[in-house]
Protein backbone atom coordinates (compact mmCIF):
# COMPACT_ATOMS: atom_id res chain seq x y z
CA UNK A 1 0.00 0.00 0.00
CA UNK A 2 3.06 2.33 0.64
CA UNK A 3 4.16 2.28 -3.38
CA UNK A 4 -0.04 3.18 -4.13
CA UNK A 5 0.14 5.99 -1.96
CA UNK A 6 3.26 7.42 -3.39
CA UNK A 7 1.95 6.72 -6.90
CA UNK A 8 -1.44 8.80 -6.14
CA UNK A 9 0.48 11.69 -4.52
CA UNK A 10 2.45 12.00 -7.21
CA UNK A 11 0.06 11.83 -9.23
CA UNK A 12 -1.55 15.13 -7.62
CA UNK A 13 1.19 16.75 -7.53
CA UNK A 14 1.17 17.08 -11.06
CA UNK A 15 -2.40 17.88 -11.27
CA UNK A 16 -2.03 20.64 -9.25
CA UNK A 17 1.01 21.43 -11.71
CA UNK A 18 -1.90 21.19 -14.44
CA UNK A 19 -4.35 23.20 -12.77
CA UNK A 20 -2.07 26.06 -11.99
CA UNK A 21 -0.38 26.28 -14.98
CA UNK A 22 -3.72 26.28 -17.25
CA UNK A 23 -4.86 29.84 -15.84
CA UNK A 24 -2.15 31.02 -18.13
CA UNK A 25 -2.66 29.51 -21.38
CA UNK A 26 -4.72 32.08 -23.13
CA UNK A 27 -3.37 31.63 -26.83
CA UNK A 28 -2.46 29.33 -29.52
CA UNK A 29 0.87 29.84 -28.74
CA UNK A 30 0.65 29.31 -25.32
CA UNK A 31 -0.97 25.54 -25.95
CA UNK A 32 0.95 24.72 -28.58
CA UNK A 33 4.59 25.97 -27.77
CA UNK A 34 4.58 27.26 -24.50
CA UNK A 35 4.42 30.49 -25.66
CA UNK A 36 7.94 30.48 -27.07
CA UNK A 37 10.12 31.33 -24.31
CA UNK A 38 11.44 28.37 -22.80
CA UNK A 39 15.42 28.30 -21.68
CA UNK A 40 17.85 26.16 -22.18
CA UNK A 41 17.92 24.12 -19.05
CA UNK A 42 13.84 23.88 -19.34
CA UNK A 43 14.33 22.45 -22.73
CA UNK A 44 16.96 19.85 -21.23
CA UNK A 45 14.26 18.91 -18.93
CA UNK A 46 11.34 18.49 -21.17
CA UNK A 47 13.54 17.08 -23.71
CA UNK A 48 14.85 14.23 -21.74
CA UNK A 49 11.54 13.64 -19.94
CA UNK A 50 9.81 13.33 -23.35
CA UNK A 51 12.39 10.82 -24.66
CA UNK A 52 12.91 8.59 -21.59
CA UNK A 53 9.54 6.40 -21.37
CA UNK A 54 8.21 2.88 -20.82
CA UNK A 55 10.12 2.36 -24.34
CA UNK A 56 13.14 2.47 -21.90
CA UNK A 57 11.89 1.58 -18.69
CA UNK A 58 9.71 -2.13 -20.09
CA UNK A 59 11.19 -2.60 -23.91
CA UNK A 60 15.26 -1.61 -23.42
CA UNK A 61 15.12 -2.62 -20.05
CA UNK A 62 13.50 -6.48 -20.77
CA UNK A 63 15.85 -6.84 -23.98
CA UNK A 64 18.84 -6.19 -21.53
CA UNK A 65 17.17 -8.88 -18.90
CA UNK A 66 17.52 -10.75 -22.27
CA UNK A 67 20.49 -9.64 -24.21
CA UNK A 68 22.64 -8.11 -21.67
CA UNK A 69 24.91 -4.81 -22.69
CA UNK A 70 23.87 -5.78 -26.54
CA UNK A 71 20.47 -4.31 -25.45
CA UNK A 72 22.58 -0.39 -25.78
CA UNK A 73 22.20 -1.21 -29.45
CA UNK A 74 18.45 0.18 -29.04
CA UNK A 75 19.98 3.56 -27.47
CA UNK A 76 23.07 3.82 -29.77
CA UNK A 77 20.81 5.36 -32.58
CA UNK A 78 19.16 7.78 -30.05
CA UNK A 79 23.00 9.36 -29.63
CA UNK A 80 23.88 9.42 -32.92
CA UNK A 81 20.72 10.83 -33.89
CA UNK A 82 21.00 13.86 -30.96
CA UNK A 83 24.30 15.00 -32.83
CA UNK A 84 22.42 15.51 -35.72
CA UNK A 85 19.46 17.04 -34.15
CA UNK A 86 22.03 19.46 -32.64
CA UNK A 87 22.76 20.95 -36.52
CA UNK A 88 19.09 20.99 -37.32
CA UNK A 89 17.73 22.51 -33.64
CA UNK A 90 18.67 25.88 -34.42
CA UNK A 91 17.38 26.10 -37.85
CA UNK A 92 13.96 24.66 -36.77
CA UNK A 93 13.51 27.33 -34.06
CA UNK A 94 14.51 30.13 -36.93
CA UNK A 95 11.66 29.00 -39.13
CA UNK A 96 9.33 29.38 -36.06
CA UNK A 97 6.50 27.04 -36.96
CA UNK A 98 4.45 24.77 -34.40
CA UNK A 99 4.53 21.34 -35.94
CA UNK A 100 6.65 18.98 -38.26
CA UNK A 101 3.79 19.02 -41.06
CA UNK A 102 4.56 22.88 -41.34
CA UNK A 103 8.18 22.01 -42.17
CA UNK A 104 6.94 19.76 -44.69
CA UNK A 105 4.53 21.57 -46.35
CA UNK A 106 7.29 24.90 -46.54
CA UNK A 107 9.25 22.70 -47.66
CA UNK A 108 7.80 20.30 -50.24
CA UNK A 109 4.06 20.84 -50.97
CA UNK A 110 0.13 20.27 -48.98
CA UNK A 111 0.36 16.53 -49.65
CA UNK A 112 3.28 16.38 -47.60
CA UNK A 113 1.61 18.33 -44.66
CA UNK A 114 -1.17 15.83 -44.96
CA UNK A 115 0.48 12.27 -45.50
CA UNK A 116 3.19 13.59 -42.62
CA UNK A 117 0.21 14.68 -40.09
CA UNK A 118 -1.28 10.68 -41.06
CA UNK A 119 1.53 9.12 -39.93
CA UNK A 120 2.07 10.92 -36.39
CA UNK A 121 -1.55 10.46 -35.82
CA UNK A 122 -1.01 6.77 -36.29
CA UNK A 123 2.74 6.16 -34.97
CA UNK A 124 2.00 8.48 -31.76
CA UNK A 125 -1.33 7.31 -30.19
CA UNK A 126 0.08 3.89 -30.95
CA UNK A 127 3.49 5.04 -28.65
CA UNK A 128 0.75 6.61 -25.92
CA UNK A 129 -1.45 3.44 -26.21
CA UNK A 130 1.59 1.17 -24.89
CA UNK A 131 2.65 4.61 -21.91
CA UNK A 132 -0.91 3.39 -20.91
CA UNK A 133 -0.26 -0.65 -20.97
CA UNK A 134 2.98 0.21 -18.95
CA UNK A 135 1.15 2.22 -16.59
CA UNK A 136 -1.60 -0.73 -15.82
CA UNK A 137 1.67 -2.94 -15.70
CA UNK A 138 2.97 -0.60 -12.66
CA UNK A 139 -0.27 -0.70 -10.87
CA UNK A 140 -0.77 -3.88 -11.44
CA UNK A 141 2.22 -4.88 -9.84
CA UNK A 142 2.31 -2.78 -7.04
CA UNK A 143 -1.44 -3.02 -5.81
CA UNK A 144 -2.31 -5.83 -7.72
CA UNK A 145 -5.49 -4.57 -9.62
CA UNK A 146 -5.75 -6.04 -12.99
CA UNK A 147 -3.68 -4.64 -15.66
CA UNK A 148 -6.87 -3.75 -17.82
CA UNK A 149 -7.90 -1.53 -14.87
CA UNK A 150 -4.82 -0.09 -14.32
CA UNK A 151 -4.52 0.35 -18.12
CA UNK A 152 -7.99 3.09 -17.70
CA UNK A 153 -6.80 4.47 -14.98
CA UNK A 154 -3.76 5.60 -16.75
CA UNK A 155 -5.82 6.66 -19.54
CA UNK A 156 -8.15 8.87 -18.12
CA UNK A 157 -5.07 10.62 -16.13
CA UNK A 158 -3.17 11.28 -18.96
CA UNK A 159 -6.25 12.96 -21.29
CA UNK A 160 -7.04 14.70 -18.17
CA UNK A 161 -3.58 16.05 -17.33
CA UNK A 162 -2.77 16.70 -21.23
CA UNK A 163 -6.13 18.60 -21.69
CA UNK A 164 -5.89 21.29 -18.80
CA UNK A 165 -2.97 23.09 -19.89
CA UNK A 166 -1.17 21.34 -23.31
CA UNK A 167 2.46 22.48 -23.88
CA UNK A 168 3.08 25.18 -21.24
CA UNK A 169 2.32 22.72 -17.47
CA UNK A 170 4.14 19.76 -19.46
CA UNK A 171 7.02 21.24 -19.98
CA UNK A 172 7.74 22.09 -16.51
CA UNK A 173 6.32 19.16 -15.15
CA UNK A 174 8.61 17.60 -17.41
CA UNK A 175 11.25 19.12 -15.39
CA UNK A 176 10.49 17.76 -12.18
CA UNK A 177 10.20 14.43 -13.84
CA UNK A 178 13.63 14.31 -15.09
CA UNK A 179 15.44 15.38 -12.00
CA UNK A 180 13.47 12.46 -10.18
CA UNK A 181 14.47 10.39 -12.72
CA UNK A 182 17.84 10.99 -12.86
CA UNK A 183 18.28 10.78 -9.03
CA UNK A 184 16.24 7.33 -8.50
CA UNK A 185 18.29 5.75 -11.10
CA UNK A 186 21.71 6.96 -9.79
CA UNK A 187 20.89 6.18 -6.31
CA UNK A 188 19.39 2.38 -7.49
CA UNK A 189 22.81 1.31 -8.87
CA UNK A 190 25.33 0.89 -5.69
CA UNK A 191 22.08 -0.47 -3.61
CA UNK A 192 21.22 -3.07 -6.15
CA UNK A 193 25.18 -3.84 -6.49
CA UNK A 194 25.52 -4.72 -2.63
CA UNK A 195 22.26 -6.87 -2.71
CA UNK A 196 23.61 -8.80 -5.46
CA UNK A 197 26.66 -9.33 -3.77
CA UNK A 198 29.15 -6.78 -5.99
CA UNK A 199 29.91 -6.36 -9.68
CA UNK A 200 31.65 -9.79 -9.66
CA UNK A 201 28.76 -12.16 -8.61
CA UNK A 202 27.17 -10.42 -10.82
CA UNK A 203 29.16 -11.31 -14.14
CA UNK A 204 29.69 -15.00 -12.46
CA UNK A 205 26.06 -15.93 -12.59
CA UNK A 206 25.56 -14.52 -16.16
CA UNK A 207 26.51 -15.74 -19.12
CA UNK A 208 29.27 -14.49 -21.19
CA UNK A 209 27.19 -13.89 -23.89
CA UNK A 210 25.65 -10.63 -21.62
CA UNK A 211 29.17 -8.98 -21.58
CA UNK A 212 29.46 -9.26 -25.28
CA UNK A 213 29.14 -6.32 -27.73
CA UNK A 214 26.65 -8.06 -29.99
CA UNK A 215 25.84 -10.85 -27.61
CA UNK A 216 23.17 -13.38 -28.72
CA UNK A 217 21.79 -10.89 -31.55
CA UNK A 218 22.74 -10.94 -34.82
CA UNK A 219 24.55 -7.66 -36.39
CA UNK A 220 21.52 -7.43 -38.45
CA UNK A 221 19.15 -7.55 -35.44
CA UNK A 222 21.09 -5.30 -33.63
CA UNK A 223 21.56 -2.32 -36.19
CA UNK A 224 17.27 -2.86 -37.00
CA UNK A 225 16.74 -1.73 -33.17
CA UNK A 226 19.32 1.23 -33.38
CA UNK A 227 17.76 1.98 -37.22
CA UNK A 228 14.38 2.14 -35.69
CA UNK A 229 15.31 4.68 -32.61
CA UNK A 230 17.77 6.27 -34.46
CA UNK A 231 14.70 7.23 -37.10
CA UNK A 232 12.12 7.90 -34.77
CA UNK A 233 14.36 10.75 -32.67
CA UNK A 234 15.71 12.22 -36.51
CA UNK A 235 12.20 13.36 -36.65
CA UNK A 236 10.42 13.02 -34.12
CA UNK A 237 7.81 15.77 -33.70
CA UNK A 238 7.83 16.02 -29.89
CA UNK A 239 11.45 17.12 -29.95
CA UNK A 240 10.89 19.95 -32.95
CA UNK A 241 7.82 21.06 -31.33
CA UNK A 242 10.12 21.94 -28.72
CA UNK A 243 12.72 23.28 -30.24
CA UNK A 244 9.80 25.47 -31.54
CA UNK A 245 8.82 26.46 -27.74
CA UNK A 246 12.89 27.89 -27.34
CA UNK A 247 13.32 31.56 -26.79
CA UNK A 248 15.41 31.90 -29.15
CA UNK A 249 18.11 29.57 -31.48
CA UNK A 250 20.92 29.54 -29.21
CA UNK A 251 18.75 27.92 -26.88
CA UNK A 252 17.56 25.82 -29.01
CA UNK A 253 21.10 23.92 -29.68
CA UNK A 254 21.96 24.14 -25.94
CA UNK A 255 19.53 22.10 -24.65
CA UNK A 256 20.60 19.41 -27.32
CA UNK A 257 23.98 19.38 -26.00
CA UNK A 258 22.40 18.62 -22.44
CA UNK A 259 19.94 16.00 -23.79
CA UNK A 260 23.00 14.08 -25.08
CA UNK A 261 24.09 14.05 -21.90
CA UNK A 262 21.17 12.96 -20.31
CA UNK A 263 20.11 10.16 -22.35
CA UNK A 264 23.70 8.30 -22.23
CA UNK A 265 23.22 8.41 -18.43
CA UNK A 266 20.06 7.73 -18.01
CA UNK A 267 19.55 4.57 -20.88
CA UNK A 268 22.78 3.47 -19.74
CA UNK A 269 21.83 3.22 -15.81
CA UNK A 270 18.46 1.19 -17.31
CA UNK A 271 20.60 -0.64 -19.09
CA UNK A 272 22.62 -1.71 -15.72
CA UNK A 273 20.16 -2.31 -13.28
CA UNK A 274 18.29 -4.57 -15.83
CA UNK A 275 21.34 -6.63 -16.68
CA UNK A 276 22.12 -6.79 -12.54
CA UNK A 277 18.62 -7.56 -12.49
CA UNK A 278 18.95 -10.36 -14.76
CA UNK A 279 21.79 -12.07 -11.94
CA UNK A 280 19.23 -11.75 -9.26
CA UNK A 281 15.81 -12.08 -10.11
CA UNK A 282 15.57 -15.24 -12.69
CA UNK A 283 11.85 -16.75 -14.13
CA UNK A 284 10.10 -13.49 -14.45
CA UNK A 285 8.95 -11.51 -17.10
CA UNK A 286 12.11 -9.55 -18.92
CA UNK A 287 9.65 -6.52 -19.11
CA UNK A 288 8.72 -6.24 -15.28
CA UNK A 289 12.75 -6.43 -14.78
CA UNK A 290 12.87 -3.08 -13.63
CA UNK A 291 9.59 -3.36 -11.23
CA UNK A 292 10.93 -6.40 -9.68
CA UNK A 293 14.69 -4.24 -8.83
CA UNK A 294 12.65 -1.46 -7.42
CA UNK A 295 10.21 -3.36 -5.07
CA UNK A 296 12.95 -6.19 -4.07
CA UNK A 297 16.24 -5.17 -4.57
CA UNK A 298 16.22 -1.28 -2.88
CA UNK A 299 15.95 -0.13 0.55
CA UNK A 300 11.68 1.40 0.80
CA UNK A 301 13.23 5.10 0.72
CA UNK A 302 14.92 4.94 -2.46
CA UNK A 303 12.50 2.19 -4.24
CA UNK A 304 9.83 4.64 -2.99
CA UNK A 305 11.70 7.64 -5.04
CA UNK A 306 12.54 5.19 -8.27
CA UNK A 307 8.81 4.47 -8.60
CA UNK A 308 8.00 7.91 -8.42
CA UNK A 309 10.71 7.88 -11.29
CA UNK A 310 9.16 5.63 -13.11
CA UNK A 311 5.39 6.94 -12.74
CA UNK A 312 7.38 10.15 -13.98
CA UNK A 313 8.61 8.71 -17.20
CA UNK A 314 5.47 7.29 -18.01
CA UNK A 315 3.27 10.15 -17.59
CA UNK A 316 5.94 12.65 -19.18
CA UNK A 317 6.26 10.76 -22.02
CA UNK A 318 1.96 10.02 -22.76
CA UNK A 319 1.51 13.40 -22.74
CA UNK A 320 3.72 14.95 -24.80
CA UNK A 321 3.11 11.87 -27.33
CA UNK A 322 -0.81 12.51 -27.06
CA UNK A 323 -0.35 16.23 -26.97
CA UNK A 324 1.61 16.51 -30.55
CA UNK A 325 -1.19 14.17 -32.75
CA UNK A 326 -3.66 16.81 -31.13
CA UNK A 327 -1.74 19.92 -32.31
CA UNK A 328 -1.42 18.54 -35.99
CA UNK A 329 -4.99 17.58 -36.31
CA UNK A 330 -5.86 21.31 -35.23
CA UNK A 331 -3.33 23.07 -36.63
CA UNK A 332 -2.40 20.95 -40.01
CA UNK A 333 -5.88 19.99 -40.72
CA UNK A 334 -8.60 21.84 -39.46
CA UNK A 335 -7.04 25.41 -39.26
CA UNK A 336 -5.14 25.05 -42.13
CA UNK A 337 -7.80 23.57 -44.77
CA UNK A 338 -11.26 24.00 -42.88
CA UNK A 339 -11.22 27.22 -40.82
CA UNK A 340 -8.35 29.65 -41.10
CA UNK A 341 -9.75 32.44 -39.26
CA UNK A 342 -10.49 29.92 -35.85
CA UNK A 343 -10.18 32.49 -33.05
CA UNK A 344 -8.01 31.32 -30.01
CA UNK A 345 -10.58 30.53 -27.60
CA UNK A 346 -12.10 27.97 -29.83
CA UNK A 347 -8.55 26.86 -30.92
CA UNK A 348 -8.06 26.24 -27.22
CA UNK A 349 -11.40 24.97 -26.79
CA UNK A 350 -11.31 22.33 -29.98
CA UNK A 351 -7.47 21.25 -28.81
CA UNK A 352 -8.67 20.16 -25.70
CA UNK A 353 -11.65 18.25 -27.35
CA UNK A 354 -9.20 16.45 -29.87
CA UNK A 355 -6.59 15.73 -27.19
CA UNK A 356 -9.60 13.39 -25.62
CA UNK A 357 -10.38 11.86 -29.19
CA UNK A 358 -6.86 10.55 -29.82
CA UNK A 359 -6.47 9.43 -26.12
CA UNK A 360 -9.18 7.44 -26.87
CA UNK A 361 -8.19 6.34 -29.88
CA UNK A 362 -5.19 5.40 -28.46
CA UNK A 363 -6.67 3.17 -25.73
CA UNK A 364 -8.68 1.05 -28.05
CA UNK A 365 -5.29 0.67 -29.68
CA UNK A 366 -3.62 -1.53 -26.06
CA UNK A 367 -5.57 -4.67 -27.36
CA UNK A 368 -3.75 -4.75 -30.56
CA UNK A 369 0.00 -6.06 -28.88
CA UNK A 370 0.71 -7.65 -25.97
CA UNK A 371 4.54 -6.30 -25.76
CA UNK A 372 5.98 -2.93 -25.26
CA UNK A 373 8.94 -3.53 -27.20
CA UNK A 374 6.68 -5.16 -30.09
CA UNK A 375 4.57 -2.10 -29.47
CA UNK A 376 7.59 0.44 -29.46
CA UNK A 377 9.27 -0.94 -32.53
CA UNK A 378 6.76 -1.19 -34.79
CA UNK A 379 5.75 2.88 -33.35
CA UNK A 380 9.43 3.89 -34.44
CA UNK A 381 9.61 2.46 -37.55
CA UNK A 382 6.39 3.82 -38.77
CA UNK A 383 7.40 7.36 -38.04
CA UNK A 384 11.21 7.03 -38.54
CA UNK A 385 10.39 5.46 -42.32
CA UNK A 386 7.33 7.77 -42.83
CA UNK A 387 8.89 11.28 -41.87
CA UNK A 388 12.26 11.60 -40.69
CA UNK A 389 13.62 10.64 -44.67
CA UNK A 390 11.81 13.52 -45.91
CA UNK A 391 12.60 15.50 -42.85
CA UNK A 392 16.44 15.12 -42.96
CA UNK A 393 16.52 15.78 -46.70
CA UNK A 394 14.36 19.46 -46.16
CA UNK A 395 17.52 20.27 -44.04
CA UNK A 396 20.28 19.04 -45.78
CA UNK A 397 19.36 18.35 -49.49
CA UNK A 398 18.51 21.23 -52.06
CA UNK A 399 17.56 18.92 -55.07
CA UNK A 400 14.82 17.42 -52.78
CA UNK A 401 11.73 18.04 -54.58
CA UNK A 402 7.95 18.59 -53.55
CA UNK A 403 6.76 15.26 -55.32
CA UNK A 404 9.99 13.17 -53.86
CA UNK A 405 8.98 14.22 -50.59
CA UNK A 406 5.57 13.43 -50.62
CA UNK A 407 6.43 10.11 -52.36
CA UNK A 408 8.85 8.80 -49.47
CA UNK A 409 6.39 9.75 -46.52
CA UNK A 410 3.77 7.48 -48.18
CA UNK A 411 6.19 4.63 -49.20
CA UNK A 412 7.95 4.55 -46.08
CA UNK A 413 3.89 4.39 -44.05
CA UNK A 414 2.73 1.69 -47.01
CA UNK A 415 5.71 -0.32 -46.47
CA UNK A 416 5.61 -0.15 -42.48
CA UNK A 417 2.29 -1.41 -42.78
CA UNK A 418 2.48 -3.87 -45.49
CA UNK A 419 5.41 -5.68 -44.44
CA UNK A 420 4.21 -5.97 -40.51
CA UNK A 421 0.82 -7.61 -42.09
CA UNK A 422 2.66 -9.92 -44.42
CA UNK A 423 4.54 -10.50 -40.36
CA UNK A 424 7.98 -9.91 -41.51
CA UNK A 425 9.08 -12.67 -44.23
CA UNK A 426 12.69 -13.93 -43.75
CA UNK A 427 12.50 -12.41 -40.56
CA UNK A 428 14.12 -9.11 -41.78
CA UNK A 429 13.10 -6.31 -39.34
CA UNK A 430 10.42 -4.02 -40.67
CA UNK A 431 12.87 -1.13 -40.69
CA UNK A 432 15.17 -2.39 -43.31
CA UNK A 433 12.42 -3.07 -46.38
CA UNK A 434 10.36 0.07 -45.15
CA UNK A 435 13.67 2.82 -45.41
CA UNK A 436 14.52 1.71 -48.36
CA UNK A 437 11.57 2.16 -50.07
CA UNK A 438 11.43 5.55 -48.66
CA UNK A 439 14.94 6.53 -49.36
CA UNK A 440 14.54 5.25 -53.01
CA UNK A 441 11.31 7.46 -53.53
CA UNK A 442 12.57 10.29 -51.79
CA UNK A 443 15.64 10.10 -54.13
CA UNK A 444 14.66 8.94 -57.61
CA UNK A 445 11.20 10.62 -57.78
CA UNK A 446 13.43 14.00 -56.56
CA UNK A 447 15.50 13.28 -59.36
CA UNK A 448 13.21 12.56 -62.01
CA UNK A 449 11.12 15.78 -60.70
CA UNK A 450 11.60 19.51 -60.95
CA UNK A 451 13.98 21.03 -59.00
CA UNK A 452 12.36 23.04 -55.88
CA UNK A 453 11.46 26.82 -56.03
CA UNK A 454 14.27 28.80 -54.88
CA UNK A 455 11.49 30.20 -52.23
CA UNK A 456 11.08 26.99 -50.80
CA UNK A 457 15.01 26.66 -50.16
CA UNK A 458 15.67 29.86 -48.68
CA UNK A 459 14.57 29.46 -44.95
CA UNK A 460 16.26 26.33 -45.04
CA UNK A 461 19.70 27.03 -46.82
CA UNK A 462 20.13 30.58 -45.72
CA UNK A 463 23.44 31.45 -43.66
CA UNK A 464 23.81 32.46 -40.26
């Protein structure tokens, strides 16, 4: 009963983070991007907090119960893709839009927006819909309720918490989230360690094949899970939307250079305790690997704190994932194509309507896998295929055209989807087939196409 009771004061805590902060939001702006005027070390916060979810905590931490350090492969495409996010974070704050699909339709043409705002609808409520299976799998475990109603329970809090005050009370709730984080995680490790006896009974009750860099995976297997993170971050909208919400470019790149940082700590600790996890606790499931170190390996103070933790990185990351499908429908459908002249308090008003359509949406979508890393994976790969090709190439490539990039966000969804149905033949991971069907579209239909309108290059090429 302790662990429920720190889960539901948490859990007001950031409701009355929610409440407060929603007296503020009065604009567009304010809902959207936090009203532009976030800092550095905010961003850091947010950043990290958005990235860091049950992805980490259930899928990378049950493939290292698994794997062992070969599980890092899933994180070593979220590092290499932060060093390129750090070129492109200052140029997406200069162009000061509020979603991805605006970059693509500046960019390339309205199909773009369109087919781009398609696939975030359908690879983000399908990454919220597994925040809310990890959330029944916490409360589940710690007051042993049935996952299904733990699974609603998380729902409703997250529509609830991501409709009273969007952008501008998740950011900074984000921030409280990642220093709780941070500090469970680093105070876990040398606790664990002297319950399992020290670093060396550790590595003599695992197999070798745990300490290896490629362990029992295959090269191919491991490069498909560091493809399909690497591809999700390169674009994904939660981060830009951000980078969108910085006062200014400087800031912008800063807080990359912090979320770097962050992430190699923080997936590396996960990475740790699971595998130390894996020497003590054997015959469970890989997923609840994490859950199991927290309620039997830690003294109550600091298992009490690393559930909060966890709670944190669940929550952070549903809303922010819920709260970006919301802001495209509103602002790269209906504002853009239906009603242009919306005024803000209906904005405000329909955003917070949508926000509870997608969550629900979302929460039929829990039935559909039974994993989180089955869940997560196929969620990358649809979005990394679908956008970040086109993305990248908006940035970086002049010769990109408006049909090639259109073309590549619509091969790279069709193949997703068609190759997960057909359930992978050969056992190649989705990710392989899917980019390069997108990366031949994106480049021979560019090629075979006009070249872009100088107009639609400047913003993106020009110096300084």
């Amino acid at each position: 009963m302790l662990y429920f009771w720190v889960i539901i004061c948490y859990l007001l805590v950031l409701i009355a983070v929610g409440a407060f902060r929603s007296r503020q939001v009065k604009t567009q702006d304010d809902f959207m991007v936090a009203g532009r005027k976030l800092s550095a070390k905010v961003l850091v916060g947010t950043l990290l907090a958005t990235w860091i979810g049950s992805g980490s905590i259930f899928a990378g931490a049950g493939l290292a119960y698994d794997k062992g350090f070969a599980a890092l492969w899933f994180d070593v495409g979220v590092w290499v893709a932060i060093i390129v996010l750090y070129l492109i974070a200052g140029k997406a704050r200069r162009l000061g839009q509020f979603t991805v699909p605006d970059i693509l339709e500046i960019r390339y043409n309205k199909a773009a927006r369109i087919l781009g705002t398609l696939v975030t609808i359908t690879a983000y409520t399908a990454i919220v819909s597994y925040q809310y299976r990890a959330g029944g799998l916490v409360l589940n475990f710690v007051t042993g309720i049935s996952v299904e109603k733990g699974i609603v329970i998380t729902a409703v809090f997250v529509i609830g918490y991501t409709v009273l005050a969007g952008m501008l009370s998740v950011v900074y709730t984000d921030v409280v989230n990642g220093i709780i984080m941070v500090a469970g995680l680093i105070l876990a490790l040398p606790f664990l360690l002297k319950t399992a006896g020290g670093w060396n009974s550790v590595v003599a009750q695992l197999p070798q094949t745990h300490f290896q860099v490629f362990g029992e995976m295959t090269v191919l297997e491991a490069l498909g899970y560091s493809f399909a993170t690497m591809l999700l971050l390169l674009g994904e909208a939660g981060m830009y939307q951000r980078f969108f919400s910085a006062r200014d470019e400087t800031a912008a790149r800063r807080s990359v250079v912090g979320l770097i940082a962050g992430t190699v700590v923080v997936e590396s600790l996960i990475v740790v305790l699971a595998v130390v996890g894996s020497a003590l606790f054997t015959g469970i499931d890989s997923e609840m690997v994490i859950l199991n170190v927290v309620s039997r390996g830690l003294p109550v103070a600091v298992s009490c704190l690393c559930l909060a933790a966890i709670v944190a990185v669940i929550v952070s990351t549903a809303d922010s994932f819920l709260l970006v499908p919301a802001t495209n429908i509103m602002r790269d459908i209906y504002q853009r194509f239906i009603n242009p002249t919306l005024g803000q308090r209906r904005f405000l008003v329909y955003s917070r309507l949508v926000v509870v359509v997608l969550g629900l949406f979302a929460y039929l979508q829990v039935q559909f896998f039974t994993r989180v890393l089955e869940m997560a994976v196929y969620a990358y790969t649809m979005y990394g295929v679908g956008i970040t090709p086109a993305l990248l190439a908006a940035f970086f490539w002049k010769r990109a055209s408006s049909a090639g990039g259109a073309s590549s966000i619509a091969a790279g969804m069709a193949a997703t989807v068609l190759w997960e149905v057909l359930k992978k033949p050969g056992g190649i991971p989705t990710v392989y087939p899917a980019l390069g069907i997108s990366l031949f579209c994106l480049i021979t239909v560019s090629l075979l196409t006009a070249k872009p309108e100088p107009e639609r290059l400047e913003k993106f090429f020009k110096q300084g």
